[in-house]
Protein backbone atom coordinates (compact mmCIF):
# COMPACT_ATOMS: atom_id res chain seq x y z
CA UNK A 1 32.04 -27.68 -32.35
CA UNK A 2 29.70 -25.59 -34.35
CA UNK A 3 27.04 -27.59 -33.34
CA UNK A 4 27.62 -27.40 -29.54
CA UNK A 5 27.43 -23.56 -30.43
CA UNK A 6 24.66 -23.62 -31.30
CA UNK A 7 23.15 -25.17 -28.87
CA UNK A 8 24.45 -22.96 -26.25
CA UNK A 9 23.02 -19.70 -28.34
CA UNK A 10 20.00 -21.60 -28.32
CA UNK A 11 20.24 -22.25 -24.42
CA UNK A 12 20.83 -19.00 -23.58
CA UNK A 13 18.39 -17.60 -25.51
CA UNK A 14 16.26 -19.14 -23.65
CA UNK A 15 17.60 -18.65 -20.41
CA UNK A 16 17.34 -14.77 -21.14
CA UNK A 17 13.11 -15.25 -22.24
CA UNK A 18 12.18 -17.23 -19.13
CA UNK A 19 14.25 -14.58 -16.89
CA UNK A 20 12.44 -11.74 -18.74
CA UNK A 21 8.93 -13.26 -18.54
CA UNK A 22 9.61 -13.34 -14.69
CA UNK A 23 10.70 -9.91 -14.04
CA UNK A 24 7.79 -8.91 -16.53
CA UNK A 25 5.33 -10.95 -14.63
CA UNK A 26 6.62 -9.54 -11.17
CA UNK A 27 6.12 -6.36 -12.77
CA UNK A 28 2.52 -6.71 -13.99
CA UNK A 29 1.37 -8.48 -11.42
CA UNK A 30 3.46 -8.35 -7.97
CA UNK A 31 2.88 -4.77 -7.22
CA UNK A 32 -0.39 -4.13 -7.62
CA UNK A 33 -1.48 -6.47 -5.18
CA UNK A 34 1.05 -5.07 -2.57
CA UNK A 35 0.16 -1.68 -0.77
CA UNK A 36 2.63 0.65 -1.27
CA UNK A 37 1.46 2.97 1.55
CA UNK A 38 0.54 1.02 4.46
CA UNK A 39 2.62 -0.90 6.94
CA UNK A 40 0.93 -4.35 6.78
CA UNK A 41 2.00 -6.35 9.98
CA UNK A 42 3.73 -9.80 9.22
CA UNK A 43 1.51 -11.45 11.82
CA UNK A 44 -1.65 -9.78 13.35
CA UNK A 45 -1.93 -8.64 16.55
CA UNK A 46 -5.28 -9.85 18.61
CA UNK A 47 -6.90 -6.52 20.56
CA UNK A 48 -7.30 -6.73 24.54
CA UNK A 49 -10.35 -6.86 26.18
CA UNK A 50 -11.73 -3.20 26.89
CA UNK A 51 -15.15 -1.46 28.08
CA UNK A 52 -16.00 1.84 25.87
CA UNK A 53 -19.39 3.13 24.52
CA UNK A 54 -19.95 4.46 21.10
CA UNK A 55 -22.05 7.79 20.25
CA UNK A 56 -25.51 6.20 20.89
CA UNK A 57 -24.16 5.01 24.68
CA UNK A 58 -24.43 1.33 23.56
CA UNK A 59 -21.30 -0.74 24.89
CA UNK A 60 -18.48 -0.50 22.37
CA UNK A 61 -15.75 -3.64 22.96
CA UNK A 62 -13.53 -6.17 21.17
CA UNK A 63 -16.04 -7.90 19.60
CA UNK A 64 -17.55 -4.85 18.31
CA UNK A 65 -14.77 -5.05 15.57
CA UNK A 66 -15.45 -8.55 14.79
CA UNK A 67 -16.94 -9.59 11.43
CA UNK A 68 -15.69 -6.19 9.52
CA UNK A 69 -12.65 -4.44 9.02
CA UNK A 70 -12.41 -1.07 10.39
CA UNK A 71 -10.03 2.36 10.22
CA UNK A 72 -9.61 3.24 13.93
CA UNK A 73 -8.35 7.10 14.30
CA UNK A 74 -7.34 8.26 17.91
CA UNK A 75 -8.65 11.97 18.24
CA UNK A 76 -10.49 14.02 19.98
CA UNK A 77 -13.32 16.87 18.94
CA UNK A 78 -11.95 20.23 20.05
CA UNK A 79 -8.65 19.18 17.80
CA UNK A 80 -8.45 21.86 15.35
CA UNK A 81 -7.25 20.69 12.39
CA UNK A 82 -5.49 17.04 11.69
CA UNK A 83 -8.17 14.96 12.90
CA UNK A 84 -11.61 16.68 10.94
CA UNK A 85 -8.66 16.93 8.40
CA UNK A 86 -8.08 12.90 8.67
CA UNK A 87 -11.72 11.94 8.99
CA UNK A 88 -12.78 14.15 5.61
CA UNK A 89 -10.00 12.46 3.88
CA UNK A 90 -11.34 8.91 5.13
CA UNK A 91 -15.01 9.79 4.29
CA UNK A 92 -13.74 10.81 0.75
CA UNK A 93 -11.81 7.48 0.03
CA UNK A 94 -14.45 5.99 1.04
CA UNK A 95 -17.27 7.17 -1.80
CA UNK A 96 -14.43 7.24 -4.09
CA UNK A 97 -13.75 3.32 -3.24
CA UNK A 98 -17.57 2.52 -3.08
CA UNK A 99 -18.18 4.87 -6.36
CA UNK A 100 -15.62 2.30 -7.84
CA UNK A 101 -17.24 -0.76 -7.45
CA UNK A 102 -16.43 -2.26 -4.07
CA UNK A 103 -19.39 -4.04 -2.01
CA UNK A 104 -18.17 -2.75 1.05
CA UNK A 105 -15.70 -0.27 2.91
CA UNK A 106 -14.04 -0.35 6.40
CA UNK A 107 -16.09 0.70 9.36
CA UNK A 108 -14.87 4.46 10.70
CA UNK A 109 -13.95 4.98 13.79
CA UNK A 110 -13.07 7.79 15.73
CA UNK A 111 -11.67 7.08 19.70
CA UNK A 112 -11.45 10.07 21.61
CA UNK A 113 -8.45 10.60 23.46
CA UNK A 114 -10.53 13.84 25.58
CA UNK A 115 -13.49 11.42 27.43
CA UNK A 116 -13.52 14.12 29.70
CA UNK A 117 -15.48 16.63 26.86
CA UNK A 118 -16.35 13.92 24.93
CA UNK A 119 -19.19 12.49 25.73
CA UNK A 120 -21.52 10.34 23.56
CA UNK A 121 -23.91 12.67 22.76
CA UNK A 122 -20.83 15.35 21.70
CA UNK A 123 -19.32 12.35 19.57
CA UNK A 124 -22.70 11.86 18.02
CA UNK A 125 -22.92 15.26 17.01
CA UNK A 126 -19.22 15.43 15.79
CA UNK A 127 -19.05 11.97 13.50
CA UNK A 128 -22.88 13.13 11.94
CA UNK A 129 -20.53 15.73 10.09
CA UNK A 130 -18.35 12.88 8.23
CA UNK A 131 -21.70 11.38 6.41
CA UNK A 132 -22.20 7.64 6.94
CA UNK A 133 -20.05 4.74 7.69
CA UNK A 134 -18.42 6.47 10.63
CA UNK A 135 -18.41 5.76 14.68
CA UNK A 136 -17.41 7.95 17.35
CA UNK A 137 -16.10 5.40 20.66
CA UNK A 138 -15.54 7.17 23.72
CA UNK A 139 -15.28 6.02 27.52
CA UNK A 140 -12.87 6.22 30.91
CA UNK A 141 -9.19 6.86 30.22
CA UNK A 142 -8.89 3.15 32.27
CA UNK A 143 -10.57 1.52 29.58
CA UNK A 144 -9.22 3.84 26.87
CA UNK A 145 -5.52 3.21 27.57
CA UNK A 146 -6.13 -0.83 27.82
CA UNK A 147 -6.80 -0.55 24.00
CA UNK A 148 -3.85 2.41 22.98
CA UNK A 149 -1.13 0.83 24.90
CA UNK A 150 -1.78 -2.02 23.07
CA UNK A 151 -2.03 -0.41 19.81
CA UNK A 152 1.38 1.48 21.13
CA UNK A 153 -0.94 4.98 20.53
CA UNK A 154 0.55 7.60 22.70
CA UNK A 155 -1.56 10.46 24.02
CA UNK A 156 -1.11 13.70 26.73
CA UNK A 157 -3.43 16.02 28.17
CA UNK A 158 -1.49 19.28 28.34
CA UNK A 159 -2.73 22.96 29.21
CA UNK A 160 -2.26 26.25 30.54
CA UNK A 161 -2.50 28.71 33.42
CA UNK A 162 -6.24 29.05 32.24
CA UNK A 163 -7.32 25.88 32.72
CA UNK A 164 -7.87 24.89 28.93
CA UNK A 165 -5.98 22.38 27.83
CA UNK A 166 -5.71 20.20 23.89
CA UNK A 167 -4.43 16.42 24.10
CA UNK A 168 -1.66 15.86 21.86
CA UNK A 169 -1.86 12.66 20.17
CA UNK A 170 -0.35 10.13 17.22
CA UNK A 171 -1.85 10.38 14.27
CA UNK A 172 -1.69 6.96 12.49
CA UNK A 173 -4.84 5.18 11.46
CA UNK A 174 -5.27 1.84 12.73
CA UNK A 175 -6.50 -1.37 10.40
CA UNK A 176 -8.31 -3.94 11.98
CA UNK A 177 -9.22 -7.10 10.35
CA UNK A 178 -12.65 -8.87 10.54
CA UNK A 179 -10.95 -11.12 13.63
CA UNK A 180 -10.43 -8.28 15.83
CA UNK A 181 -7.06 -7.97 15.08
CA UNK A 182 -4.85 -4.90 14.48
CA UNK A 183 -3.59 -5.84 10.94
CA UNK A 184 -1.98 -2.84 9.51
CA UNK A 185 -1.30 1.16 9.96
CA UNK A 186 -1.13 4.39 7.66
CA UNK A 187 1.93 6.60 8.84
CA UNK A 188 0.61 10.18 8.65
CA UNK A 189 0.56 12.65 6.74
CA UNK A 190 -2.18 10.96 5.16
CA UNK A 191 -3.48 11.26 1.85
CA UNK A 192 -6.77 10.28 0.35
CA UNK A 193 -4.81 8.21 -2.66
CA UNK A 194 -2.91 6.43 -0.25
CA UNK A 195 -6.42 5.11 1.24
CA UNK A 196 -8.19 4.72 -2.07
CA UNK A 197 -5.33 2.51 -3.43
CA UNK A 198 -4.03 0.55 -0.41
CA UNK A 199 -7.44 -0.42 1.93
CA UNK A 200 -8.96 -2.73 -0.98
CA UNK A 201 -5.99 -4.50 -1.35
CA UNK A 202 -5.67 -5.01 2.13
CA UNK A 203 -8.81 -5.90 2.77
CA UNK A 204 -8.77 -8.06 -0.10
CA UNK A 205 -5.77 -10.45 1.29
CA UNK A 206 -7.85 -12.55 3.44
């Protein structure tokens, strides 16, 4: 009898190592290689075919976004404050991640919602003020809403007596893998940690 004790002391001390060197493994490993601020979709979503043009006027399409991953922002350049807000805090994460070690970091890229004031040559001034690494894509609002309702980005025009109007617009940025693919999203209000810690390891998981 004594002896069939101790063998289940002995079994269940064992049982209780091997269950903590899981949870201890999960702990040290699992979440650092999961973001913790980004929504990562389960499967990734191919992009439609559209028709913009970036700041320089050279055709800006689907396959633009192949062979690089990319933060896509939906914005415009008379907003006053969330998008140059959004775009400083995406240029900073980007030295910071660079400054860190990593090769590379995701193309920039503003869309206008406003094509109607924003021309190329008025998104090529605008982006210049972000440093490098970041794209200003405007174009019709046909070709424009081809690429936000499939994103599921909503945008309005809306103004006053006077004539001026501001377009109100969501403020997520957009991931897109090296496929063309929208891959994941950052939920505003956005924070330069959130981008510094979350965009290597997604761009890391393929």
């Amino acid at each position: 009898m004594n002896q069939v004790r101790k063998y289940l002391v002995i079994g269940l001390v064992i049982t209780a190592f091997a269950g903590g060197a899981f949870f201890m493994i999960l702990a040290f490993q699992g979440p650092r290689g999961i973001p913790q601020r980004a929504t990562v979709l389960p499967q990734p979503a191919p992009l439609p075919q559209f028709s913009l043009v970036d700041q320089s006027g050279a055709p800006f399409t689907r396959e633009s976004f192949r062979g690089r991953w990319s933060l896509v922002f939906f914005g415009f350049t008379h907003c006053p404050d969330i998008c140059p807000a959004t775009l400083q805090q995406l240029a900073i994460a980007r030295s910071r991640v660079l400054a860190d070690g990593e090769n590379e970091f995701p193309n920039i890229i503003l869309i206008s919602v406003d094509p109607e004031r924003d021309t190329p040559e008025i998104m090529a001034g605008y982006v210049g003020h972000f440093g490098p690494g970041v794209t200003g894509v405007t174009g019709s609002l046909e070709e424009l809403r081809k690429l936000t309702t499939a994103l599921g980005i909503f945008f309005e025009k809306s103004g006053d007596e006077n004539g001026s109007y501001s377009v109100d617009h969501a403020a997520v940025v957009i991931v897109i893998n090296k496929s063309a693919e929208f891959h994941a999203l950052f939920s505003a209000p956005h924070n330069v940690e959130h981008f510094v810690s979350d965009i290597p390891l997604i761009t890391d998981s393929t």
